[in-house]
Protein backbone atom coordinates (compact mmCIF):
# COMPACT_ATOMS: atom_id res chain seq x y z
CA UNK A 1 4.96 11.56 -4.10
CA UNK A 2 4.68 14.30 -1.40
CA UNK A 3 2.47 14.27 1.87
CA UNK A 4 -0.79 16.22 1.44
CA UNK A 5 -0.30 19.39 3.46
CA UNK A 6 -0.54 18.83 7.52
CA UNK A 7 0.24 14.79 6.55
CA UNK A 8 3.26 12.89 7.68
CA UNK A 9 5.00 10.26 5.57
CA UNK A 10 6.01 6.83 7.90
CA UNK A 11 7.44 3.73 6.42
CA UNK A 12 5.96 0.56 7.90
CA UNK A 13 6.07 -3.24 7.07
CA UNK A 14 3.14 -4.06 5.49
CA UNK A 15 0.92 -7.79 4.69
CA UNK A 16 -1.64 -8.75 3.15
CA UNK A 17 -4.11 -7.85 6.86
CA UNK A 18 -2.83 -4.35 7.29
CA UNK A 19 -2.39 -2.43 3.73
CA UNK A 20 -4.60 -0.27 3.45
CA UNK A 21 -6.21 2.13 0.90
CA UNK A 22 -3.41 4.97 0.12
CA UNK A 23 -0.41 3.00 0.76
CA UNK A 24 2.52 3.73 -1.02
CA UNK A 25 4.67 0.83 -2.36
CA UNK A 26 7.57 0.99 -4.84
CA UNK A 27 7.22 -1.11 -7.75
CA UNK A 28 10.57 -1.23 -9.99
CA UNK A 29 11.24 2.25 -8.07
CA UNK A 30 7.73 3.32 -8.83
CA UNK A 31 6.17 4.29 -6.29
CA UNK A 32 2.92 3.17 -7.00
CA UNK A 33 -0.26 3.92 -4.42
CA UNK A 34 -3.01 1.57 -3.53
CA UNK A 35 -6.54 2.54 -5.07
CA UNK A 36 -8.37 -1.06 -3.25
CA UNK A 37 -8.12 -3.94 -2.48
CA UNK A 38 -9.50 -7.11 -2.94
CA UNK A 39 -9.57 -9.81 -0.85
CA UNK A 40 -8.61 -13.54 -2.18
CA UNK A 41 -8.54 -17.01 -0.47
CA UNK A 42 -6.09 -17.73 2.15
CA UNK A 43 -5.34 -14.50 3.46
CA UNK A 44 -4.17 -12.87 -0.11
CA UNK A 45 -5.65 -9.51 -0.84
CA UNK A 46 -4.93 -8.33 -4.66
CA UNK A 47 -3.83 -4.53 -4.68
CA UNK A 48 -5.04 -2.28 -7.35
CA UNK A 49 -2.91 1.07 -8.13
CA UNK A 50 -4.20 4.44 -8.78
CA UNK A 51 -1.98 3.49 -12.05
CA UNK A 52 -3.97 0.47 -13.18
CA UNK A 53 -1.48 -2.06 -12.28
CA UNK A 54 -2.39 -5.13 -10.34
CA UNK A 55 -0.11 -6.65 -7.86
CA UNK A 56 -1.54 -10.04 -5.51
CA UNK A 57 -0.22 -10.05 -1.86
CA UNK A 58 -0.26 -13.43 -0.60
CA UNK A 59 -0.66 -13.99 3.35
CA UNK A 60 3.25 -14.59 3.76
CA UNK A 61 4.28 -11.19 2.09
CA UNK A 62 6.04 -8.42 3.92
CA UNK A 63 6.34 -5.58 1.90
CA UNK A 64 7.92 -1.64 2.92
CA UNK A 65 5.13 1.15 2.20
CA UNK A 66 4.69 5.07 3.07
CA UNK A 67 1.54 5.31 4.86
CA UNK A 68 0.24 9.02 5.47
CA UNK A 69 -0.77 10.10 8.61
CA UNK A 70 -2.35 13.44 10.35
CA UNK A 71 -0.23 15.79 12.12
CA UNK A 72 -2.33 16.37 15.05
């Protein structure tokens, strides 16, 4: 997946309190970006992709994403 024009592409750790909407996570070298999220008991958030899979976070999950940011 390429940046959107005037974006930069940054890998950061991710959990379950800071992905966000647009995150990029590989999947079985997929890379597979976060449509929303829903939030679950004890800190879990379940991650729907732009793809239609499902993937559940729990609180204790650290995860590598691609997060897109602004050039400024």
């Amino acid at each position: 997946m390429r940046p959107p024009s005037g974006a930069l592409a940054t890998n950061i750790e991710i959990t379950s309190d800071s992905v966000q909407r647009g995150d990029v996570i590989q999947i079985g070298g997929q890379p597979c970006r976060v449509a929303d999220l829903v939030q679950l008991r004890a800190g879990a958030k379940r991650l729907l992709f732009e793809s239609g899979e499902v993937l559940t976070l729990h609180a204790q999950s650290r995860l590598i994403a691609i997060r897109m940011t602004r050039k400024w």
